[in-house]
Protein backbone atom coordinates (compact mmCIF):
# COMPACT_ATOMS: atom_id res chain seq x y z
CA UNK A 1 96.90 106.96 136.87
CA UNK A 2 96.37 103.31 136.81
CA UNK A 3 97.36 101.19 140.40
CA UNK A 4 98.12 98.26 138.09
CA UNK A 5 100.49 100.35 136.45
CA UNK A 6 102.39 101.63 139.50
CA UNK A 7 102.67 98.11 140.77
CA UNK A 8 104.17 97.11 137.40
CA UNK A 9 107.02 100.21 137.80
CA UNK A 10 107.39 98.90 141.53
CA UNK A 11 107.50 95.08 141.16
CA UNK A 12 108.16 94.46 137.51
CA UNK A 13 105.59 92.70 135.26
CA UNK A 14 106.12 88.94 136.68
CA UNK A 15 107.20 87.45 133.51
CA UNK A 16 110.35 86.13 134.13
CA UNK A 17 112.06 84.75 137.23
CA UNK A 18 113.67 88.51 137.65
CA UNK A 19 110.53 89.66 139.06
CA UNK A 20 110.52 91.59 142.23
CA UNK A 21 114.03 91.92 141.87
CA UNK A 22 116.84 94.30 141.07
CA UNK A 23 117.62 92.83 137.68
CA UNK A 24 114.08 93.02 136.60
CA UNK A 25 114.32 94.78 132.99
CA UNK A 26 111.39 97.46 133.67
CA UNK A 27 113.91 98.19 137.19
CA UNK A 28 116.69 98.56 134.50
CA UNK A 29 114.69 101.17 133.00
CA UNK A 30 112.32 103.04 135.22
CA UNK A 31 113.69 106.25 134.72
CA UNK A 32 112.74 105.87 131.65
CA UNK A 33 109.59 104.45 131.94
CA UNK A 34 108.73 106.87 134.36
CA UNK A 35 108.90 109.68 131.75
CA UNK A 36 107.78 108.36 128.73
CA UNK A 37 104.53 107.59 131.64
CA UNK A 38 104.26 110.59 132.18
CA UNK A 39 104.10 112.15 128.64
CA UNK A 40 101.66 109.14 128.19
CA UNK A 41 99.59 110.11 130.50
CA UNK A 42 98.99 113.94 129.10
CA UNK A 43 97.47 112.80 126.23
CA UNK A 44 93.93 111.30 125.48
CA UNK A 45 94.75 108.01 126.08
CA UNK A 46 93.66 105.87 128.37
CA UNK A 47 95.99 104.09 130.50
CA UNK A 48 95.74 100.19 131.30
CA UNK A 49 97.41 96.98 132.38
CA UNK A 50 97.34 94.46 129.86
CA UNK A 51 99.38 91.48 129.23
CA UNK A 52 101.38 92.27 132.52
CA UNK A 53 102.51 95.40 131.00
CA UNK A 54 100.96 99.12 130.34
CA UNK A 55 98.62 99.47 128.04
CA UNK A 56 97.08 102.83 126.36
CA UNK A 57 93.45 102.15 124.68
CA UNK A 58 91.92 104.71 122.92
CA UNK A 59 88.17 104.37 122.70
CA UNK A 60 88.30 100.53 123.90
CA UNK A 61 91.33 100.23 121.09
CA UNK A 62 94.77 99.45 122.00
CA UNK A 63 97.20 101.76 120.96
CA UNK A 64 100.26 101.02 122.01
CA UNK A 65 102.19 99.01 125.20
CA UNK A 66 104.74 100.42 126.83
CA UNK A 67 107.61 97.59 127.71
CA UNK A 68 111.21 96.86 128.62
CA UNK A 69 113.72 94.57 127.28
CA UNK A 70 117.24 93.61 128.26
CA UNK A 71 118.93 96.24 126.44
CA UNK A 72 116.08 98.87 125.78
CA UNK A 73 112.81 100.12 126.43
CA UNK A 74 110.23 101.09 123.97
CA UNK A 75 106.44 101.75 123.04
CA UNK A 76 105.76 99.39 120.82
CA UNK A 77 102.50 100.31 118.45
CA UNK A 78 99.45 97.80 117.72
C-alpha cells in the first residue's frame, strides 16, 4: 500500500478545479478504483504515485497508471 495512493482515492489527484470535491472524477469512480486496487495490488507490481495518479512499476519500469475520466475509468498501459 502506497499513502500517496490513498490520498489520491481520498482527495482526488489535484488536476482540475474538482479536486477535493464531490465531482472529482476518481470520487465518481472509487468503487471502482478501489477494486481494480486491490487486484493491483496482489500481483508483483509495485505500486506508486506518479503524475498525480497511481502508478505500478515493475523493476523501476512503468507498467501501467491507473486513472479516471468523466465517463470511465481505466488502466491505461505504457
Amino acid at each position: 500500500m502506497n499513502p500517496g495512493v490513498d490520498r489520491y482515492l481520498i482527495d482526488g489527484c489535484g488536476r482540475c478545479s474538482f479536486y477535493q470535491t464531490p465531482q472529482c472524477k476518481v470520487h465518481t469512480w472509487a468503487k471502482e478504483l478501489t477494486e481494480l486496487r486491490r487486484i493491483l495490488q496482489e500481483s508483483e507490481l509495485q505500486e506508486e504515485l506518479k503524475w498525480s495518479q497511481p502508478c505500478y512499476t515493475y523493476r523501476h519500469k512503468n507498467i501501467l497508471l491507473l486513472t479516471a475520466f468523466k465517463d470511465f475509468t481505466c488502466i491505461a498501459f505504457f
